[in-house]
PDB file of N, CA and C in Angstrom:
ATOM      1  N   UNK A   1     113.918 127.900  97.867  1.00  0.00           N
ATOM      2  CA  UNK A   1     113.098 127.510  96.750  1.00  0.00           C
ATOM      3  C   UNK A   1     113.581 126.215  96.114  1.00  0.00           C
ATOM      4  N   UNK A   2     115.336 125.979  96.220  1.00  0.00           N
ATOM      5  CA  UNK A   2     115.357 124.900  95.376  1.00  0.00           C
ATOM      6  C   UNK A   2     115.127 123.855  96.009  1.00  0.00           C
ATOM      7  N   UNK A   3     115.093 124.041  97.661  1.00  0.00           N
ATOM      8  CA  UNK A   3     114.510 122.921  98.603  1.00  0.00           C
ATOM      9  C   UNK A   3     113.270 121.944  98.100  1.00  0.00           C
ATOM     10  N   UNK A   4     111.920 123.302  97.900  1.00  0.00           N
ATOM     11  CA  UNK A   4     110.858 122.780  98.218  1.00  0.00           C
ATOM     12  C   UNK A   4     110.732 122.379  96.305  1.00  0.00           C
ATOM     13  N   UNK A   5     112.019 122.612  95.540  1.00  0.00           N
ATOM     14  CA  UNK A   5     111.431 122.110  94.228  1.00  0.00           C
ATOM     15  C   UNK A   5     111.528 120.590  93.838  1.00  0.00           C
ATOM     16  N   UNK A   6     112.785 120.361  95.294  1.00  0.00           N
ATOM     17  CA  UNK A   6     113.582 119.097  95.270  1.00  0.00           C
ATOM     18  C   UNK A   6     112.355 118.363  95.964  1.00  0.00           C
ATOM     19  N   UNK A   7     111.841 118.690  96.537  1.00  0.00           N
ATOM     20  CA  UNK A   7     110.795 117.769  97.464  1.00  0.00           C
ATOM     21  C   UNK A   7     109.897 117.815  96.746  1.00  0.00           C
ATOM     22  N   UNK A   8     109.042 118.739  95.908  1.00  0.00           N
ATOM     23  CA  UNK A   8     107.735 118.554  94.952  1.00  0.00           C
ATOM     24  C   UNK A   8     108.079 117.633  93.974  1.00  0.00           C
ATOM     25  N   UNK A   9     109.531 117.429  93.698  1.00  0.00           N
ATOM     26  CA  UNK A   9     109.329 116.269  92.332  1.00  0.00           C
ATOM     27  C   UNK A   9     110.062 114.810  93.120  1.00  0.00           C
ATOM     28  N   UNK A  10     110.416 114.956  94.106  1.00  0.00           N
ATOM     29  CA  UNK A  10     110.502 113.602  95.037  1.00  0.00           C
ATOM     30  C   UNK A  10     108.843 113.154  95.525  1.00  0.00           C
ATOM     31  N   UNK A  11     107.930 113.763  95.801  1.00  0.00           N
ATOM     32  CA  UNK A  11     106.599 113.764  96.314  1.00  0.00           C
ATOM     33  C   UNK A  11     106.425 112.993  95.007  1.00  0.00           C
ATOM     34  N   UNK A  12     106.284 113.570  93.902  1.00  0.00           N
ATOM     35  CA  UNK A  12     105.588 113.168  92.231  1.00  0.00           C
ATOM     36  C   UNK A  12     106.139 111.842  92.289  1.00  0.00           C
ATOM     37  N   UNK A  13     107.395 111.743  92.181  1.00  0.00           N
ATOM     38  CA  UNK A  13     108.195 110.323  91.788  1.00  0.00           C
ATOM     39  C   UNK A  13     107.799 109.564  92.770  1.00  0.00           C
ATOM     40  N   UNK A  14     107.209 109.486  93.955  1.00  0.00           N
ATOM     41  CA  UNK A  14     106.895 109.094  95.169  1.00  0.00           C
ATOM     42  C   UNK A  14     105.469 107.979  94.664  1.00  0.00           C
ATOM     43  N   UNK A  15     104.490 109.095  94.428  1.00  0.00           N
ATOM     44  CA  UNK A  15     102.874 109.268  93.775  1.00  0.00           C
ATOM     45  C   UNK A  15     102.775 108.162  92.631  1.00  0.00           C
ATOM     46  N   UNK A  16     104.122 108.145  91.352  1.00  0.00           N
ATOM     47  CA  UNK A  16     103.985 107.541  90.327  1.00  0.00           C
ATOM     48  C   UNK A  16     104.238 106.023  90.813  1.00  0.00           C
ATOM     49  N   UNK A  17     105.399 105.641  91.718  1.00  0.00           N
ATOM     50  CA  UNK A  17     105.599 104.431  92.403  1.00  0.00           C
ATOM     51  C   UNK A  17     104.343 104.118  93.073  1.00  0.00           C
ATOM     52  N   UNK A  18     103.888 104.678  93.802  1.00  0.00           N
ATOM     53  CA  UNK A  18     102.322 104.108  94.619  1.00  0.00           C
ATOM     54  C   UNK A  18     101.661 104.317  93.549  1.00  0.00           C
ATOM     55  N   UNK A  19     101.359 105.004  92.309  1.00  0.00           N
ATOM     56  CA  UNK A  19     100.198 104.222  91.626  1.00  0.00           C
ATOM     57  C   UNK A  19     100.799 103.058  90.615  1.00  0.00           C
ATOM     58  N   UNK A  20     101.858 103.109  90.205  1.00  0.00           N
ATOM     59  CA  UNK A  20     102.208 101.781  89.803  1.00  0.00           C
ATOM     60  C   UNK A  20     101.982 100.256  90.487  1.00  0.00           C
ATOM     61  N   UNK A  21     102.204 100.395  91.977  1.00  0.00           N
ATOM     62  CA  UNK A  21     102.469  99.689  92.992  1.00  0.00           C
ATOM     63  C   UNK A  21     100.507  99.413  93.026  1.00  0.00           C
ATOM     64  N   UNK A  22     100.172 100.332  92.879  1.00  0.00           N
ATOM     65  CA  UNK A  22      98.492  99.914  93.015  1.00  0.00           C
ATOM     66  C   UNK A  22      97.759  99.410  91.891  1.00  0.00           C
ATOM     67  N   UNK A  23      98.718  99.690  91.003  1.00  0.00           N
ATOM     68  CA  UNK A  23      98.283  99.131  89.440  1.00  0.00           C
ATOM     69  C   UNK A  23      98.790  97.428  89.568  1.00  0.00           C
ATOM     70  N   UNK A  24      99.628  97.287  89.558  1.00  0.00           N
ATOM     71  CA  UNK A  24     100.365  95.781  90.150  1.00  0.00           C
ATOM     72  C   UNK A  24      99.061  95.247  91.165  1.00  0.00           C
ATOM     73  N   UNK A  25      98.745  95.928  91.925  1.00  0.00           N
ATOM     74  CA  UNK A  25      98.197  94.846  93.011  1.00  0.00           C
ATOM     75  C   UNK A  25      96.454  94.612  92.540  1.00  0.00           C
ATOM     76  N   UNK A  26      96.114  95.413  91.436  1.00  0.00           N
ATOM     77  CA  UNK A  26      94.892  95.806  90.635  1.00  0.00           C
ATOM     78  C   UNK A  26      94.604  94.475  89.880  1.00  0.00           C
ATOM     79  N   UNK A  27      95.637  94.386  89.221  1.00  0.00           N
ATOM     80  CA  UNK A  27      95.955  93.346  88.449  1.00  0.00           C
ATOM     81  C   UNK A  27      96.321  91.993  88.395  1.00  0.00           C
ATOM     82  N   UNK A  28      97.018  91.921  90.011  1.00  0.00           N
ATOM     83  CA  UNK A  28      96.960  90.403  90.769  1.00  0.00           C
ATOM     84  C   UNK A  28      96.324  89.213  90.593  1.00  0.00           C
ATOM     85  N   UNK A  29      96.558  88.013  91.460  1.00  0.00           N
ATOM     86  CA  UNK A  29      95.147  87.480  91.136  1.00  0.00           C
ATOM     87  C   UNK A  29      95.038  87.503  92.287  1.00  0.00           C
ATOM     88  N   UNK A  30      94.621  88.179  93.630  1.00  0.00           N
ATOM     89  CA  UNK A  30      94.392  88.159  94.719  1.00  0.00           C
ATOM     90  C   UNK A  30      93.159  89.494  94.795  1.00  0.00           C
ATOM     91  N   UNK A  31      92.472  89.650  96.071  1.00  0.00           N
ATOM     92  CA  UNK A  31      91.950  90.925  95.792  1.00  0.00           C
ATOM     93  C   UNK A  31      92.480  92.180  96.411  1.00  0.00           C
ATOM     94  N   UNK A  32      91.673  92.952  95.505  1.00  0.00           N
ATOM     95  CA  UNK A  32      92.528  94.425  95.630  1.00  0.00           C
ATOM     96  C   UNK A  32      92.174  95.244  96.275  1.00  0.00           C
ATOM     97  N   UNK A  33      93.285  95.614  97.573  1.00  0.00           N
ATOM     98  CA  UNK A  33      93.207  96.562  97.939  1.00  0.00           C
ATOM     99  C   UNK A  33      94.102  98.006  97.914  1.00  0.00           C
ATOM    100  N   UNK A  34      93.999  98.806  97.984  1.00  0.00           N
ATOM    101  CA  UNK A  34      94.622  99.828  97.785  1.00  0.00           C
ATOM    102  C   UNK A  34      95.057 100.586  98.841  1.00  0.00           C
ATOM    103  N   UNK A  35      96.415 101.029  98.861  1.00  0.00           N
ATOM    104  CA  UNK A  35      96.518 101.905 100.066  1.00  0.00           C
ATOM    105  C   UNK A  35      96.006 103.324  99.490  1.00  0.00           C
ATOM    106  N   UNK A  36      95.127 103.523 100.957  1.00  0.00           N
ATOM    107  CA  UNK A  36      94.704 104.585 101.339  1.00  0.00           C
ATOM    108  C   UNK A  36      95.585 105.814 101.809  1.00  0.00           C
ATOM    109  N   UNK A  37      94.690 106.896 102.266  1.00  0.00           N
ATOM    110  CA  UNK A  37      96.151 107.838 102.754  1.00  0.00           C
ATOM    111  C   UNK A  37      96.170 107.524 104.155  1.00  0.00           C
ATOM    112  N   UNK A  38      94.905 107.078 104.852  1.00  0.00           N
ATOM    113  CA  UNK A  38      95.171 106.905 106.093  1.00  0.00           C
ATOM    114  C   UNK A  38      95.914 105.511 106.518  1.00  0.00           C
ATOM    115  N   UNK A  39      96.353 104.992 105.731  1.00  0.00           N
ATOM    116  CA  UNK A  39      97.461 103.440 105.528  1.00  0.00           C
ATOM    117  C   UNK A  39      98.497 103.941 105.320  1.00  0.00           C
ATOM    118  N   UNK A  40      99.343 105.022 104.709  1.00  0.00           N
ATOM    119  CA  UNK A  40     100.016 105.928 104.572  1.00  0.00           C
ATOM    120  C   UNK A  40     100.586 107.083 105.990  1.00  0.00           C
ATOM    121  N   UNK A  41      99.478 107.492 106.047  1.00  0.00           N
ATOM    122  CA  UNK A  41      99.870 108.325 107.446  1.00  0.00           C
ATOM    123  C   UNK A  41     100.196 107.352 108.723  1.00  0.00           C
ATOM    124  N   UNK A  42      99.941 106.061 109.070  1.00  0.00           N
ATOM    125  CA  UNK A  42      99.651 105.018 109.611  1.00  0.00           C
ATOM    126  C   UNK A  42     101.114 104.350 110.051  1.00  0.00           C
ATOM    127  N   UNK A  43     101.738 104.859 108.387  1.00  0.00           N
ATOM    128  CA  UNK A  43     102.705 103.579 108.404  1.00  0.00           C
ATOM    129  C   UNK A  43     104.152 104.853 108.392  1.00  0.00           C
ATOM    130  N   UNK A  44     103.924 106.035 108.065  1.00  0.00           N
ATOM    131  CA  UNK A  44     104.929 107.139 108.200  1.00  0.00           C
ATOM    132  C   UNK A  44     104.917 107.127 109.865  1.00  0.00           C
ATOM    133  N   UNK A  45     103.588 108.267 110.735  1.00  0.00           N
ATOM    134  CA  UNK A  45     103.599 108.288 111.980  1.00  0.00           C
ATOM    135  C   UNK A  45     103.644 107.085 112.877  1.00  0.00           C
ATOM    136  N   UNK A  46     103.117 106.033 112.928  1.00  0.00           N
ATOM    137  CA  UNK A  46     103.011 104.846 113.454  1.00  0.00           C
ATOM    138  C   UNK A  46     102.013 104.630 114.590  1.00  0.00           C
ATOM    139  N   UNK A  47     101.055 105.608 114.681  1.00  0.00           N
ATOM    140  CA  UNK A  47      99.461 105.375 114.883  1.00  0.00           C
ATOM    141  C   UNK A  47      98.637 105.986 113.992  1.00  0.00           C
ATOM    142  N   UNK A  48      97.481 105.509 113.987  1.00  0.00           N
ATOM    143  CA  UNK A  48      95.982 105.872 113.075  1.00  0.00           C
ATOM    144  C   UNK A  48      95.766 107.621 113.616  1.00  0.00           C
ATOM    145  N   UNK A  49      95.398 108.055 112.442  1.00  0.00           N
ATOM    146  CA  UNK A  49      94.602 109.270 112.534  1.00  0.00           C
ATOM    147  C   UNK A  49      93.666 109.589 113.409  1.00  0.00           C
ATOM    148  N   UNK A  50      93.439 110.151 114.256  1.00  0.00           N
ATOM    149  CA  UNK A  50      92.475 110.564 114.937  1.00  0.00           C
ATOM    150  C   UNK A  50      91.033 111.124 114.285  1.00  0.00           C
ATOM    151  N   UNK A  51      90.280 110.141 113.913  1.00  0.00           N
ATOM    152  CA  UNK A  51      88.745 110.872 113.490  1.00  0.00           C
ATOM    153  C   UNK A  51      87.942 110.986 114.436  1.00  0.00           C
ATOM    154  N   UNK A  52      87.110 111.357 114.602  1.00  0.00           N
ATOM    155  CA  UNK A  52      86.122 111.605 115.564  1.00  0.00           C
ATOM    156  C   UNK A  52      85.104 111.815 114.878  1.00  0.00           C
ATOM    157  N   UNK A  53      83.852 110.278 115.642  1.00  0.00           N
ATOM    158  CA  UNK A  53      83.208 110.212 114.861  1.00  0.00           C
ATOM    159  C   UNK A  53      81.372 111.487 115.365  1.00  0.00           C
ATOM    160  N   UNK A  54      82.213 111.396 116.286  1.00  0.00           N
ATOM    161  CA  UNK A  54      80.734 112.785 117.185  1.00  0.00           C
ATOM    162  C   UNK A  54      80.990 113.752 117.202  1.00  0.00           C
ATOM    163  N   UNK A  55      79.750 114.883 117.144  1.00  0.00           N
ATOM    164  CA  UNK A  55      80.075 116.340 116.701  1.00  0.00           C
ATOM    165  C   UNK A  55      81.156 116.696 115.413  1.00  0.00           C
ATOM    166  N   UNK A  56      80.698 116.076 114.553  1.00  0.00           N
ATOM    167  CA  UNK A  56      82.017 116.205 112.923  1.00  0.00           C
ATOM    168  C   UNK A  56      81.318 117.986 112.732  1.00  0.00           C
ATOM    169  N   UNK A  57      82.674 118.429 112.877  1.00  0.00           N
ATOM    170  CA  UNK A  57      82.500 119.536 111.919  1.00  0.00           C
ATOM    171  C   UNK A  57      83.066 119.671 110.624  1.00  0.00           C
ATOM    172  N   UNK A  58      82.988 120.709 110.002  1.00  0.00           N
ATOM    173  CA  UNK A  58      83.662 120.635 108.508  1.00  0.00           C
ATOM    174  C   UNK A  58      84.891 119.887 107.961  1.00  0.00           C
ATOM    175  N   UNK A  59      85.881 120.420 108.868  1.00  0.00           N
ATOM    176  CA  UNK A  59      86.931 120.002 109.234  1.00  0.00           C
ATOM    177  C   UNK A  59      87.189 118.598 109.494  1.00  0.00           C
ATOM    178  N   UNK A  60      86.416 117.982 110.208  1.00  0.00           N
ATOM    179  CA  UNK A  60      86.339 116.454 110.148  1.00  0.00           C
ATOM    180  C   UNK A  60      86.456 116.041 108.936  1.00  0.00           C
ATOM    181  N   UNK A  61      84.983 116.203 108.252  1.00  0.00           N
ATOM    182  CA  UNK A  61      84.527 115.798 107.291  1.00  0.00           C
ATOM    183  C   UNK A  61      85.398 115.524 106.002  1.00  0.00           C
ATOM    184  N   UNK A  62      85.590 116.830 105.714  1.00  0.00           N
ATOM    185  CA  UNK A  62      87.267 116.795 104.672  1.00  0.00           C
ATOM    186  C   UNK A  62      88.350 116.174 104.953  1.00  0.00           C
ATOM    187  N   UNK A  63      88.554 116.027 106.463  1.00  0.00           N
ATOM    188  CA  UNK A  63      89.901 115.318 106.938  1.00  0.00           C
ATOM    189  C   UNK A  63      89.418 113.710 106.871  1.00  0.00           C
ATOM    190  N   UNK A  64      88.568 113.177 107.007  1.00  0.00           N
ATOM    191  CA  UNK A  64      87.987 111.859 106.752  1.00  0.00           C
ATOM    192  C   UNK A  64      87.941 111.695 104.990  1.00  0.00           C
ATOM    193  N   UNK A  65      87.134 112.832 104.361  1.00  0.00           N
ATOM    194  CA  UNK A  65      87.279 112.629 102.563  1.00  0.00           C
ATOM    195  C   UNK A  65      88.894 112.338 102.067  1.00  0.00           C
ATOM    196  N   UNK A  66      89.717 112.964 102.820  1.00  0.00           N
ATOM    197  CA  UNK A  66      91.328 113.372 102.335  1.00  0.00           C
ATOM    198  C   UNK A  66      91.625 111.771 102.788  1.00  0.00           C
ATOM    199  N   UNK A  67      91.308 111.100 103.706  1.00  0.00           N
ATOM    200  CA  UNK A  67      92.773 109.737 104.190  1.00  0.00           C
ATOM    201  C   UNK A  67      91.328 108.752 103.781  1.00  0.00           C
ATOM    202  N   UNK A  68      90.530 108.617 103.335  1.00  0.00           N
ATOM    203  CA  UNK A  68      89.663 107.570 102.094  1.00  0.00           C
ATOM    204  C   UNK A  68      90.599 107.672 100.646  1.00  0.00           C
ATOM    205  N   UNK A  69      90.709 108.547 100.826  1.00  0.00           N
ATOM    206  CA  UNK A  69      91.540 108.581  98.874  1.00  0.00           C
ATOM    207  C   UNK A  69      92.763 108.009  98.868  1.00  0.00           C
ATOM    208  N   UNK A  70      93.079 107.035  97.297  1.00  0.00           N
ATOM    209  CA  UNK A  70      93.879 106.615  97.456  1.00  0.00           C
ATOM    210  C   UNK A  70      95.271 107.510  97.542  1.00  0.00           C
ATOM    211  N   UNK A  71      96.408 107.270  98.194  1.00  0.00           N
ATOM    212  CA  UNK A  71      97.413 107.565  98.850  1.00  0.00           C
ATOM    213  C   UNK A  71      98.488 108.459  97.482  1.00  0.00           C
ATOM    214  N   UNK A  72      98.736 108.038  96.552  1.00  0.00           N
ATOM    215  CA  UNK A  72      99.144 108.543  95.306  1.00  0.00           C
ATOM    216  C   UNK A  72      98.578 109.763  94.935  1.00  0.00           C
ATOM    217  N   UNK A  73      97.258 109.843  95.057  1.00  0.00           N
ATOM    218  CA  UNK A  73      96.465 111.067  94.676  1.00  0.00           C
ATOM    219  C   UNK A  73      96.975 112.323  95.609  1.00  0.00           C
ATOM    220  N   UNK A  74      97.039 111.804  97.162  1.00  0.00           N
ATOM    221  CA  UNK A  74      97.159 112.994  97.897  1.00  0.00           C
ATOM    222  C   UNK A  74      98.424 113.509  97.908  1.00  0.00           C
ATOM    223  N   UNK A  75      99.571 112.071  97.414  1.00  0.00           N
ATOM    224  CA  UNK A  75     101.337 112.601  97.376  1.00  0.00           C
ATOM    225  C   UNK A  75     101.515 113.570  96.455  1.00  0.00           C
ATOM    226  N   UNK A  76     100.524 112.796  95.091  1.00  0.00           N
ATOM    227  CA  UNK A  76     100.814 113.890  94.053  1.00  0.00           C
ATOM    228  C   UNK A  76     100.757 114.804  93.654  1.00  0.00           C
ATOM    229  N   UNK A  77      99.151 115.056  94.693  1.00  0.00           N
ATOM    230  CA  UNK A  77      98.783 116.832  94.628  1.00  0.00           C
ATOM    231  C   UNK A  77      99.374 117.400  95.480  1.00  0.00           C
ATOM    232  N   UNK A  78     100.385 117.036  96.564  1.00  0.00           N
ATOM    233  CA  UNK A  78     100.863 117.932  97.145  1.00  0.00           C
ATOM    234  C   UNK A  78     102.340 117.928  95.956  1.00  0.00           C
ATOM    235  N   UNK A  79     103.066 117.151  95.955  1.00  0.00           N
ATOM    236  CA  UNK A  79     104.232 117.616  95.001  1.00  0.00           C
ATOM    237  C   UNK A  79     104.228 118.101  93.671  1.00  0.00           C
ATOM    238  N   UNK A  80     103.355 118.527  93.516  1.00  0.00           N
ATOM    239  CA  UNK A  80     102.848 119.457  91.805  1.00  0.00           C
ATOM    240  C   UNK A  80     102.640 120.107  92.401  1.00  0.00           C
ATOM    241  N   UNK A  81     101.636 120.454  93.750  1.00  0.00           N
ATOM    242  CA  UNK A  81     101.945 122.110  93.953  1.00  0.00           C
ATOM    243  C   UNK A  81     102.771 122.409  94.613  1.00  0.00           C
ATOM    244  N   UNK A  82     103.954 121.879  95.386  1.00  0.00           N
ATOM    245  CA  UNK A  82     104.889 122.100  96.091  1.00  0.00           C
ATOM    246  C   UNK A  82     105.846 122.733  94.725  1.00  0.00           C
ATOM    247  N   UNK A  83     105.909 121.790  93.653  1.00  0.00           N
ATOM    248  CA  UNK A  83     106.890 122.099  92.635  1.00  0.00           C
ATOM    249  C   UNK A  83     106.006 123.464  91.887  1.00  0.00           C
ATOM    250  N   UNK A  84     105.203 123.549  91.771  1.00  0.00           N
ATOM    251  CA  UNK A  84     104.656 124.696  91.198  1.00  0.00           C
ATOM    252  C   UNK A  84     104.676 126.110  91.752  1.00  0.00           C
ATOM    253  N   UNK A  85     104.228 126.083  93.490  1.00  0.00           N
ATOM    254  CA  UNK A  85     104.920 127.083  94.136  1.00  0.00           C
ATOM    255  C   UNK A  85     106.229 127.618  94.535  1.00  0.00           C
ATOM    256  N   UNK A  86     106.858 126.656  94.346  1.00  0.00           N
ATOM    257  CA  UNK A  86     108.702 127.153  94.801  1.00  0.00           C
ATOM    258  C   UNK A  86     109.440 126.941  93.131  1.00  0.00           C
ATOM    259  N   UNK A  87     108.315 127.195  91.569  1.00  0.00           N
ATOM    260  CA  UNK A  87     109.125 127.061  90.648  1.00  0.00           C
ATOM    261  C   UNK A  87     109.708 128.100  90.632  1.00  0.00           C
ATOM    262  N   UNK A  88     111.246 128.115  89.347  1.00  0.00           N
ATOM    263  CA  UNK A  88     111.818 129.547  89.418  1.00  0.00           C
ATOM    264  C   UNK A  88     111.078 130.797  88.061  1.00  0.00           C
ATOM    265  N   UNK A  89     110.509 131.387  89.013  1.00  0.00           N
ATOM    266  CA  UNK A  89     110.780 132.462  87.820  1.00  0.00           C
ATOM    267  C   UNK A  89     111.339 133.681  88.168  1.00  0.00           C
ATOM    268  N   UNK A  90     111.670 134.101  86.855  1.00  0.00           N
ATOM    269  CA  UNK A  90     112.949 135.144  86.704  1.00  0.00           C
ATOM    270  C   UNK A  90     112.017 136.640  86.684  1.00  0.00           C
ATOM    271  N   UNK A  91     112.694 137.737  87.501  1.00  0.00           N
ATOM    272  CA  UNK A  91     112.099 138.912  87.342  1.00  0.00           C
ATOM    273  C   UNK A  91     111.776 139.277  86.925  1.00  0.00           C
ATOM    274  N   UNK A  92     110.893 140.498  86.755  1.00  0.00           N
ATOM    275  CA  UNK A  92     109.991 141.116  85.910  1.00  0.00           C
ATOM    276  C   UNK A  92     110.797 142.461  86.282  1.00  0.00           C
ATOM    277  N   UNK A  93     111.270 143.261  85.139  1.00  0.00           N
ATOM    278  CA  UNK A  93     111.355 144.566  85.343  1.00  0.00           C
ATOM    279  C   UNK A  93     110.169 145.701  85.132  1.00  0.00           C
ATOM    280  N   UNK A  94     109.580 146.367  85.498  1.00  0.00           N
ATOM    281  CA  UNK A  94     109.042 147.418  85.073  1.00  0.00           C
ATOM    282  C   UNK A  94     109.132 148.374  84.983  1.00  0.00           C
ATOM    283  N   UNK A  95     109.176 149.223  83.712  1.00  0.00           N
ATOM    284  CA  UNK A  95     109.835 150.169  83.239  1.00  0.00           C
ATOM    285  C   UNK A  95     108.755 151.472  84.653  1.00  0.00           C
ATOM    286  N   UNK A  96     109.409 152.180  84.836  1.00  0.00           N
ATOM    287  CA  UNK A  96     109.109 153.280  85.397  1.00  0.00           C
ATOM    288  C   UNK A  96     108.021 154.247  84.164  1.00  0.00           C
ATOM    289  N   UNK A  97     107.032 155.157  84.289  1.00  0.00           N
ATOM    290  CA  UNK A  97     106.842 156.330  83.450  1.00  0.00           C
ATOM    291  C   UNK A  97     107.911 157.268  83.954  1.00  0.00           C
ATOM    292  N   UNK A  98     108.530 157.776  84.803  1.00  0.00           N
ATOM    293  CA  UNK A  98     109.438 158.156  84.868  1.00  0.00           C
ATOM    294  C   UNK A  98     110.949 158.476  84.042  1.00  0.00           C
ATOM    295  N   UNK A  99     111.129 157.192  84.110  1.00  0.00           N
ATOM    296  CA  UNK A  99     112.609 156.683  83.619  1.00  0.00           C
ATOM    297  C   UNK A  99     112.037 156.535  82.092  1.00  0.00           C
ATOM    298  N   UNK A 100     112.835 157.001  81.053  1.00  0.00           N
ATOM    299  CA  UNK A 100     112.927 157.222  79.561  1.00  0.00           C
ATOM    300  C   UNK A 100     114.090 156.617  78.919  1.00  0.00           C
TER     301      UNK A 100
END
């Protein structure tokens, strides 16, 4: 758990640098582009995503919506819920009807 809590707020701190970094280049005087997630996956793996643009099923479709968005959005929603699922919480006892 404290793994994936260490990686959900490395993901966040990750997310806040790429939207800063996209805020900077927003603001330029050049024009703006933004990394995407599929500029992201691109530049981690070191080939392009495989879309396929015939017979799209659902699955396509969402996987094409997901690497259009900018790249910050998708780091960040995964490390808020990475940090949200592996947060700590502390036990719950429940009293037995039994036990008095």
């Amino acid at each position: 758990m404290l793994f994936g809590r260490v990686t959900g707020w490395l993901l966040v701190g990750l997310a806040v640098i790429m939207a800063s970094a996209d805020a900077v280049m927003a603001l330029g005087p050049a024009d703006y582009v933004g990394l995407i997630t599929a500029d992201f996956v691109l530049l981690l793996s070191g080939h392009a995503p495989d879309t396929a643009e015939t017979g799209r099923t659902l699955f396509d479709t969402v996987q094409a919506m997901v690497l259009d968005l900018p790249a910050w959005v998708v780091v960040g929603t995964m490390g808020v819920t990475l940090s949200l699922v592996c947060r700590h919480r502390p036990r719950r006892w429940r009293r037995s009807a039994f036990r008095r």
